[in-house]
PDB file of N, CA and C in Angstrom:
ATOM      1  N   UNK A   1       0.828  -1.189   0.000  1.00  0.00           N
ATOM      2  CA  UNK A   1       0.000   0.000   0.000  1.00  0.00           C
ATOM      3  C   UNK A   1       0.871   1.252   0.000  1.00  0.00           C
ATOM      4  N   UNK A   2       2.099   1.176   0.524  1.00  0.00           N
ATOM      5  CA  UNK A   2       2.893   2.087   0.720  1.00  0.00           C
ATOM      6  C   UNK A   2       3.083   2.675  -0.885  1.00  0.00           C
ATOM      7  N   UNK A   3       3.672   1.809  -1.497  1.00  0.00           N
ATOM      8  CA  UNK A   3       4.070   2.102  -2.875  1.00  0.00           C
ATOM      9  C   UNK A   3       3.205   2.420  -3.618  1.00  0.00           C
ATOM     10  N   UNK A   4       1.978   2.268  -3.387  1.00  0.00           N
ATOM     11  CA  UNK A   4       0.718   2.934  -4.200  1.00  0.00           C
ATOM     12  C   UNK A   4       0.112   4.265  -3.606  1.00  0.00           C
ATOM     13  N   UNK A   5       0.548   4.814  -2.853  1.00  0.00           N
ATOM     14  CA  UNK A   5       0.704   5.742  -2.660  1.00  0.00           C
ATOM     15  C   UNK A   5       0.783   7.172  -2.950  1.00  0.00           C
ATOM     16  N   UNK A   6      -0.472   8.220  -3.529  1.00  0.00           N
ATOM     17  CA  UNK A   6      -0.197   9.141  -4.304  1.00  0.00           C
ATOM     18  C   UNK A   6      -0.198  10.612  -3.468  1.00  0.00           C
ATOM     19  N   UNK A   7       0.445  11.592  -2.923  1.00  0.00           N
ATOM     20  CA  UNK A   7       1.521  11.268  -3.200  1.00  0.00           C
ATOM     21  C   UNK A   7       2.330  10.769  -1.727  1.00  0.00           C
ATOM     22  N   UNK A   8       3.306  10.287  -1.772  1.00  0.00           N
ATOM     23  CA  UNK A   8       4.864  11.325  -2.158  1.00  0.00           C
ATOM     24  C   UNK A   8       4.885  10.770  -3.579  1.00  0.00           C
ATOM     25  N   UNK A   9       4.902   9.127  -3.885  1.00  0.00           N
ATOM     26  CA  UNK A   9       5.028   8.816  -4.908  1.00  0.00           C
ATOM     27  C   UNK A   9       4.462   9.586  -6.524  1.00  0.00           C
ATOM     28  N   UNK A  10       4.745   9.379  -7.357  1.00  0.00           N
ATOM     29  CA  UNK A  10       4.149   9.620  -8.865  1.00  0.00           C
ATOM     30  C   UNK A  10       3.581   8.741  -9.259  1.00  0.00           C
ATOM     31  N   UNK A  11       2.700   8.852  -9.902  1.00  0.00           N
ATOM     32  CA  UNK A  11       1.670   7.872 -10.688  1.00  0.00           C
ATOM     33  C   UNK A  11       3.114   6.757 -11.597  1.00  0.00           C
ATOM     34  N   UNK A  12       3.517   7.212 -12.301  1.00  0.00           N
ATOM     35  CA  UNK A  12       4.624   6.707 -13.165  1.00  0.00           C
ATOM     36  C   UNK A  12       5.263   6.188 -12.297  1.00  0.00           C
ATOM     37  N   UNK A  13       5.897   6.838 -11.024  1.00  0.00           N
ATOM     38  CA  UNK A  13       7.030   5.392 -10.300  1.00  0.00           C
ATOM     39  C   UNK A  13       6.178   4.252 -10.112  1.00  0.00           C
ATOM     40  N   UNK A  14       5.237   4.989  -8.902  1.00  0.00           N
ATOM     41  CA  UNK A  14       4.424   4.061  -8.385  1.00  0.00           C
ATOM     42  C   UNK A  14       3.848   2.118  -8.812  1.00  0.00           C
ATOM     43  N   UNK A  15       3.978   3.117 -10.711  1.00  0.00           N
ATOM     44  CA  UNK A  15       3.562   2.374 -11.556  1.00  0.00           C
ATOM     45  C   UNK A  15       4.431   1.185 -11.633  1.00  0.00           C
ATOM     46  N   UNK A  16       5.499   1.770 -11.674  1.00  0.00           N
ATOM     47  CA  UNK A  16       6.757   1.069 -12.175  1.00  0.00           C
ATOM     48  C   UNK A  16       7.131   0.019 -11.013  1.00  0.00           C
ATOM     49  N   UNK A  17       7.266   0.154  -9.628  1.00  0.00           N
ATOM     50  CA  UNK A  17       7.134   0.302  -8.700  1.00  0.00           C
ATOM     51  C   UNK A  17       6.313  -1.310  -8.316  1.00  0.00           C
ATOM     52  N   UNK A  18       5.408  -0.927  -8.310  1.00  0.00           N
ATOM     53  CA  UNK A  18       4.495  -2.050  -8.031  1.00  0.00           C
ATOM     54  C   UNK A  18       4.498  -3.330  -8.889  1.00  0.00           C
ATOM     55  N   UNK A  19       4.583  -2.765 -10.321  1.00  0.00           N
ATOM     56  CA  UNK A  19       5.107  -4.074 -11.141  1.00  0.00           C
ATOM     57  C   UNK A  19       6.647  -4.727 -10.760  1.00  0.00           C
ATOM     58  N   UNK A  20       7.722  -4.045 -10.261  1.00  0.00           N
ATOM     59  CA  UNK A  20       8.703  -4.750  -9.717  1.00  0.00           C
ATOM     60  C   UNK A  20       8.580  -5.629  -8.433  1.00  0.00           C
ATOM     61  N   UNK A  21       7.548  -5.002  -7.716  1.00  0.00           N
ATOM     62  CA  UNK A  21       7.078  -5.680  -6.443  1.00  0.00           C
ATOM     63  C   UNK A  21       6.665  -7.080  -6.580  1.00  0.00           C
ATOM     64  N   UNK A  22       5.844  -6.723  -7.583  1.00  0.00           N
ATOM     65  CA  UNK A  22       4.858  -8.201  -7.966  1.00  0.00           C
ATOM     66  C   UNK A  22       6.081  -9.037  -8.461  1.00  0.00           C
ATOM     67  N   UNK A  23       6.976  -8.549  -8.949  1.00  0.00           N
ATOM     68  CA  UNK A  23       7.484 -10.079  -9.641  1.00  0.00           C
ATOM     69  C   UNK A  23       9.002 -10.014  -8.826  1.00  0.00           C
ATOM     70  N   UNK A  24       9.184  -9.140  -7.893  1.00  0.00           N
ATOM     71  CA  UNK A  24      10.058  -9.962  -6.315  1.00  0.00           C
ATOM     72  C   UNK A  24       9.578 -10.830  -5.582  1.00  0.00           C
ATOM     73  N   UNK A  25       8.558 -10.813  -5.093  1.00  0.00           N
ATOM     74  CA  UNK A  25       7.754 -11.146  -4.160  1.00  0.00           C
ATOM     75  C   UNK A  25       6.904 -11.722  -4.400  1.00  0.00           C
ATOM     76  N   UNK A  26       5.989 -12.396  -6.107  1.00  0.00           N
ATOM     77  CA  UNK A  26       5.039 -12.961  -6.620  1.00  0.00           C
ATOM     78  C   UNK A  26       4.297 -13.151  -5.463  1.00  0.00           C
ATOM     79  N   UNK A  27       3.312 -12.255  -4.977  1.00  0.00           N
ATOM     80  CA  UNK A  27       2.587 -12.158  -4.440  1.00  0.00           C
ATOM     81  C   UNK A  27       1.053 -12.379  -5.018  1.00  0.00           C
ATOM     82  N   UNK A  28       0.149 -12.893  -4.408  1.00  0.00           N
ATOM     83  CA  UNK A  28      -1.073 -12.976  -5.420  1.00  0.00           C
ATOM     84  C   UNK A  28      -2.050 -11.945  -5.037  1.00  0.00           C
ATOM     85  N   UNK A  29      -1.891 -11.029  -5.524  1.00  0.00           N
ATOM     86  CA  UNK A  29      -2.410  -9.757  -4.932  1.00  0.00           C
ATOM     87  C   UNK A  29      -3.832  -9.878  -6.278  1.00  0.00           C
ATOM     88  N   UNK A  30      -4.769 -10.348  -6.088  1.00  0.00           N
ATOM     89  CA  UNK A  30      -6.214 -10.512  -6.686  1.00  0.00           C
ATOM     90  C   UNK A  30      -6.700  -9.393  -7.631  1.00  0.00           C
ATOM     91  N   UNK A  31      -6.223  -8.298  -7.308  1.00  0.00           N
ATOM     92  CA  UNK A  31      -6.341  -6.989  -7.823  1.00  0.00           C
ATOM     93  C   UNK A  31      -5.476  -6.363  -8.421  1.00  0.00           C
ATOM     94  N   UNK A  32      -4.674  -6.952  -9.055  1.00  0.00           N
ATOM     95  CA  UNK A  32      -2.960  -6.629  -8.898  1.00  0.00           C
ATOM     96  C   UNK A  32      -3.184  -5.964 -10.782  1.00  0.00           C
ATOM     97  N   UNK A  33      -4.069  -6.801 -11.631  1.00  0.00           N
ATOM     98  CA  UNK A  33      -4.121  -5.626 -13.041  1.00  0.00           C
ATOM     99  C   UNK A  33      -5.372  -4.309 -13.026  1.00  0.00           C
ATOM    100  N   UNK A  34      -6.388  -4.645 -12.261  1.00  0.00           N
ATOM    101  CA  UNK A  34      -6.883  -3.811 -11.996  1.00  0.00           C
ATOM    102  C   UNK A  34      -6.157  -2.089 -11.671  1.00  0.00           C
ATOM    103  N   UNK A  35      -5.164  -2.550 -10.692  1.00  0.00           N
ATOM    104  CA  UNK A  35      -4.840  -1.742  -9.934  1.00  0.00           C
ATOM    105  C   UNK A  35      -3.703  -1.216 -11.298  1.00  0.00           C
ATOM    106  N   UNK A  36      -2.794  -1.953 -11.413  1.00  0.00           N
ATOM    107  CA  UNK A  36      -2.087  -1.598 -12.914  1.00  0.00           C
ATOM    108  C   UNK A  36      -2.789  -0.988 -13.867  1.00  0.00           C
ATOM    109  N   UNK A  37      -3.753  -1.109 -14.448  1.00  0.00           N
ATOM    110  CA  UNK A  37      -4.455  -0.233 -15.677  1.00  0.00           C
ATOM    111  C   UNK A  37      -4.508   1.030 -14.449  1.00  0.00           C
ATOM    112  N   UNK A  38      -5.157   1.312 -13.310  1.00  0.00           N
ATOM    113  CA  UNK A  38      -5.308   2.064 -12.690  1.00  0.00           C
ATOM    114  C   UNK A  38      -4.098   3.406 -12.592  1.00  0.00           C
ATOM    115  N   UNK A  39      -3.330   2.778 -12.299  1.00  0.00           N
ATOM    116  CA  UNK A  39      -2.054   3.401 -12.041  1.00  0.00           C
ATOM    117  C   UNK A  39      -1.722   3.905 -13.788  1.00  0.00           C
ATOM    118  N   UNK A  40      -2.100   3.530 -14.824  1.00  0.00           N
ATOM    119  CA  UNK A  40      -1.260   3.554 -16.031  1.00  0.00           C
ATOM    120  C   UNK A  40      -1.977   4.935 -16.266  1.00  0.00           C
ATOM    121  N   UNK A  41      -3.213   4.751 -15.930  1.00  0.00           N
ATOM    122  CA  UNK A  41      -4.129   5.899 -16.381  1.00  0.00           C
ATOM    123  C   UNK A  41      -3.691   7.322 -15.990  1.00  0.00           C
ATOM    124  N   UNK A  42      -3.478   6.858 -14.141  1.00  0.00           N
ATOM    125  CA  UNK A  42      -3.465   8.200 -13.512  1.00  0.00           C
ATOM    126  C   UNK A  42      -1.642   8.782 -14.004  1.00  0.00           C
ATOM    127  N   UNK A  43      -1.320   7.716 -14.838  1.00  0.00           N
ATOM    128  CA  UNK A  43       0.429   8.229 -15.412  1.00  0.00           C
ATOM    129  C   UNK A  43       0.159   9.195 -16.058  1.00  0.00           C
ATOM    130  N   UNK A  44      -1.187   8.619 -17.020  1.00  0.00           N
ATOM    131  CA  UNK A  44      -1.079   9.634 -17.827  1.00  0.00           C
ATOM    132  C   UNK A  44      -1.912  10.820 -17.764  1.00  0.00           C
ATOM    133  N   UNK A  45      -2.867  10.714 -17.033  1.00  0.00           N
ATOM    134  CA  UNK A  45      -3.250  11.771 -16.619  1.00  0.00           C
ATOM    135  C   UNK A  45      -1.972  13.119 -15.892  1.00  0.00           C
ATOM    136  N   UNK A  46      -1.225  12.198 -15.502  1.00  0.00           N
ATOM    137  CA  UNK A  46      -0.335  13.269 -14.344  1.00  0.00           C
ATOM    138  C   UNK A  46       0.504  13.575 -15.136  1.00  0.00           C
ATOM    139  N   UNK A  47       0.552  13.181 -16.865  1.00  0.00           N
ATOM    140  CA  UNK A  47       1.785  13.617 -17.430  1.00  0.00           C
ATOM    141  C   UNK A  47       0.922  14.774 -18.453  1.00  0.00           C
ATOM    142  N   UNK A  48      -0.194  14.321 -18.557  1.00  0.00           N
ATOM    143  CA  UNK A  48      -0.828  16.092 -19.188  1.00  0.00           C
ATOM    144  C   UNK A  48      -0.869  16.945 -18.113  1.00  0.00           C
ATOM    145  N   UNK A  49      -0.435  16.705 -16.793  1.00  0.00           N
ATOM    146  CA  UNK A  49      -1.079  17.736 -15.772  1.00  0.00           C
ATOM    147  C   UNK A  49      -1.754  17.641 -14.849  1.00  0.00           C
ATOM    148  N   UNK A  50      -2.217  16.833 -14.460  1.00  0.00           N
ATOM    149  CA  UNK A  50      -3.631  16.544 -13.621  1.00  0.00           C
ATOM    150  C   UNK A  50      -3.272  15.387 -12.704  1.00  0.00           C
ATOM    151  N   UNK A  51      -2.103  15.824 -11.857  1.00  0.00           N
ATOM    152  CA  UNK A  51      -1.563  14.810 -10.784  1.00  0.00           C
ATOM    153  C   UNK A  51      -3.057  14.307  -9.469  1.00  0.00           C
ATOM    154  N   UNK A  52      -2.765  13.524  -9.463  1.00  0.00           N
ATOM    155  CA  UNK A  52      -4.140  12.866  -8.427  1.00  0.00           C
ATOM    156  C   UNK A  52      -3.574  12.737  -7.007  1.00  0.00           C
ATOM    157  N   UNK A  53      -4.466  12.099  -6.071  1.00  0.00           N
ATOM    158  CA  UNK A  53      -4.124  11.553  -4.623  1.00  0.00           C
ATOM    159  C   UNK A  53      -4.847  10.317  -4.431  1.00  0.00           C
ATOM    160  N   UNK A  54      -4.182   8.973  -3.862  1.00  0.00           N
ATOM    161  CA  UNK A  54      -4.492   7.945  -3.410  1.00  0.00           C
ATOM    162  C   UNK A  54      -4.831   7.744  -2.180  1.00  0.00           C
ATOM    163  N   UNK A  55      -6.346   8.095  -1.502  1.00  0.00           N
ATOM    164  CA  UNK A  55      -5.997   7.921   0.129  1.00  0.00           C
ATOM    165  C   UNK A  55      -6.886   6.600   0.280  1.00  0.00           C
ATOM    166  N   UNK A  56      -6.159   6.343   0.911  1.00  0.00           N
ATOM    167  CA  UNK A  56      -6.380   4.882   1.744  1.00  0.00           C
ATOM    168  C   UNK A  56      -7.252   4.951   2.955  1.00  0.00           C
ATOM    169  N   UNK A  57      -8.729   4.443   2.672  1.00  0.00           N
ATOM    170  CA  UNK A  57     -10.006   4.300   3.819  1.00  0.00           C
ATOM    171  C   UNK A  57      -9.983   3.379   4.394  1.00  0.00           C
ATOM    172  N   UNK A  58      -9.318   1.999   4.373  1.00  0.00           N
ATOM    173  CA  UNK A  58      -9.306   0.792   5.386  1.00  0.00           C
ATOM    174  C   UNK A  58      -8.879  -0.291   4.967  1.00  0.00           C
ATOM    175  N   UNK A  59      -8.219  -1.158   5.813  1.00  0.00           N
ATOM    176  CA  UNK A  59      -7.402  -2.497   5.537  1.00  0.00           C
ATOM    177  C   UNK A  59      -7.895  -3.533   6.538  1.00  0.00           C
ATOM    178  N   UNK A  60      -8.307  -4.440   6.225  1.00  0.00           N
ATOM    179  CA  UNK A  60      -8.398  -5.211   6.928  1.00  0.00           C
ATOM    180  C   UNK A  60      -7.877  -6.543   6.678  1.00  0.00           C
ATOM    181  N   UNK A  61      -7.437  -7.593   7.511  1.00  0.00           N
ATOM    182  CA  UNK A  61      -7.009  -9.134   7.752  1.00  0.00           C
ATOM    183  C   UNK A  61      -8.186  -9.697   7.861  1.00  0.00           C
ATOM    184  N   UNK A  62      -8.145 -11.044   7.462  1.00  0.00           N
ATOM    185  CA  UNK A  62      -8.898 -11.961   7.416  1.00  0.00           C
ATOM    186  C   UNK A  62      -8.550 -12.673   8.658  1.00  0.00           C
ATOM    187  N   UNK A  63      -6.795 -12.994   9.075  1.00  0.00           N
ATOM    188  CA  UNK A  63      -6.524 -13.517   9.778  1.00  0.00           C
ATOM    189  C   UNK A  63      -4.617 -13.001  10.079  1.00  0.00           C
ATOM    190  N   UNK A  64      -4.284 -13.023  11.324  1.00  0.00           N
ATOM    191  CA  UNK A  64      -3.041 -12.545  11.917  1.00  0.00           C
ATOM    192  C   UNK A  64      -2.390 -13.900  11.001  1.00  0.00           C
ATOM    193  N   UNK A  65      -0.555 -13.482  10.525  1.00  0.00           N
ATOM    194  CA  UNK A  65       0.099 -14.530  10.379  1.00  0.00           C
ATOM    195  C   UNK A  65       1.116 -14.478  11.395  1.00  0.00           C
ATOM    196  N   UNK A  66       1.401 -15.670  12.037  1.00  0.00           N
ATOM    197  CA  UNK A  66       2.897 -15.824  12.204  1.00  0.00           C
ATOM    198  C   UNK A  66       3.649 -16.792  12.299  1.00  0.00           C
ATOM    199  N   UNK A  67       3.759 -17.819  11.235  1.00  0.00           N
ATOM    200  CA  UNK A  67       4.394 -18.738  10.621  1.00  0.00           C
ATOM    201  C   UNK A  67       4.071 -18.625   9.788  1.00  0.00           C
ATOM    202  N   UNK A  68       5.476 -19.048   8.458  1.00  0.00           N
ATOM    203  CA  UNK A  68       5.208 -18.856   7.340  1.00  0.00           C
ATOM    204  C   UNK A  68       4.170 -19.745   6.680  1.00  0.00           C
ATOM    205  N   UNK A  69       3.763 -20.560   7.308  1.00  0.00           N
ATOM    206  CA  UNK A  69       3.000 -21.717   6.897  1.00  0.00           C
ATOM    207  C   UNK A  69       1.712 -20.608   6.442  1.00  0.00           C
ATOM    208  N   UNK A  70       1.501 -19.773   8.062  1.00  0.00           N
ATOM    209  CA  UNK A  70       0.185 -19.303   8.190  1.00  0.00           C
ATOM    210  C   UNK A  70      -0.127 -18.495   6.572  1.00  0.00           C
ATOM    211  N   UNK A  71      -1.855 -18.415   6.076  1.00  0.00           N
ATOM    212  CA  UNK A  71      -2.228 -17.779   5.026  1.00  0.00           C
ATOM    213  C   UNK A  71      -3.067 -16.475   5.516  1.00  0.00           C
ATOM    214  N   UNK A  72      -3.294 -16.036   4.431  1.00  0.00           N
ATOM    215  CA  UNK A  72      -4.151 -14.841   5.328  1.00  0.00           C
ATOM    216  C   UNK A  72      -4.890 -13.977   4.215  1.00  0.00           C
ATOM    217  N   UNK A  73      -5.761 -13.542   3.510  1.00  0.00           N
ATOM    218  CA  UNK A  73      -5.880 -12.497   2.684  1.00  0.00           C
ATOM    219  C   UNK A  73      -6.520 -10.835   3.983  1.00  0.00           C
ATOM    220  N   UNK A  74      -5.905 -10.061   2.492  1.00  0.00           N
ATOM    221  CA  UNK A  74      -6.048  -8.671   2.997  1.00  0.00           C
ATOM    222  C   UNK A  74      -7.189  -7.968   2.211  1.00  0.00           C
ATOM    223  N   UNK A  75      -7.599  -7.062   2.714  1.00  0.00           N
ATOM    224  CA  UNK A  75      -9.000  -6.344   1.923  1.00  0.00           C
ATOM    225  C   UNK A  75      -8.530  -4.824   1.954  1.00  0.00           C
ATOM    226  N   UNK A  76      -8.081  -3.876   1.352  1.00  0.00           N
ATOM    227  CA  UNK A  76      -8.019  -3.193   1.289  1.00  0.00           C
ATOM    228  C   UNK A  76      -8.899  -1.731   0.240  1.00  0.00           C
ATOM    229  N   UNK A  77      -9.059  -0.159   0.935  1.00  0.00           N
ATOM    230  CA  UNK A  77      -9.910   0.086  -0.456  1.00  0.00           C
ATOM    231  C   UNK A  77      -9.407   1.883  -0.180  1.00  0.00           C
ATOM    232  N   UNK A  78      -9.334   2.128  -1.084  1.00  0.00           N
ATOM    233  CA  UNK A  78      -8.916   3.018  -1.134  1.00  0.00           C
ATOM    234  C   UNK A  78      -9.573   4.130  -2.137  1.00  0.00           C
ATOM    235  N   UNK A  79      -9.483   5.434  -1.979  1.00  0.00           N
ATOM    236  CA  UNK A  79      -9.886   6.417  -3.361  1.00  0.00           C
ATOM    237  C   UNK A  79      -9.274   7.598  -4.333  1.00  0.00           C
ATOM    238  N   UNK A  80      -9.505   7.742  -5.518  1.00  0.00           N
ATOM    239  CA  UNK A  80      -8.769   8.844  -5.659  1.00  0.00           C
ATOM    240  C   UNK A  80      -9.007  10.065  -6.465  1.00  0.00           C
ATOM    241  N   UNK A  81      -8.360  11.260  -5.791  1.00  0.00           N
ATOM    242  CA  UNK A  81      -8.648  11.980  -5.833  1.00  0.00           C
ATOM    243  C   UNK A  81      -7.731  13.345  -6.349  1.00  0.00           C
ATOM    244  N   UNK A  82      -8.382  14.449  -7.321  1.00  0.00           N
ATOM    245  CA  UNK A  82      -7.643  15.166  -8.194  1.00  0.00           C
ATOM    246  C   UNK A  82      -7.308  16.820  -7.887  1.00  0.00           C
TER     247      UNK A  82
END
């Protein structure tokens, strides 16, 4: 969530950013092209001008981990704004 982040981040790092994440960490983040077209858009929006803000309204666990065994999904939702 950090890295999606608008700002400090830029739409364009961010962008960039999160696709490196995903394929360190192959994480199965459910939302993960959604959120990519998302981010591509607000690139380009922010490169005619029209930089946005990502704020983040709530996260929640399904379940605490602490063994790696343990699974867990996250719900997160966020909005944005110009």
């Amino acid at each position: 969530m950090e890295i999606l982040t608008l700002p400090p981040s830029e739409a364009s790092r961010a962008h960039n950013d999160f696709s490196e994440y995903l394929v360190r960490t192959k994480n199965t983040i459910c939302g993960r092209h959604p959120i990519g077209v998302l981010l591509g858009a607000l690139s380009e929006l922010e490169n005619g001008g029209r930089p946005a803000e990502i704020k983040w309204v709530r996260y929640e666990q399904s379940s605490k981990c602490f063994d790696i065994r343990d699974s867990s999904v996250s719900y997160a939702s966020a909005y944005v704004k110009f």
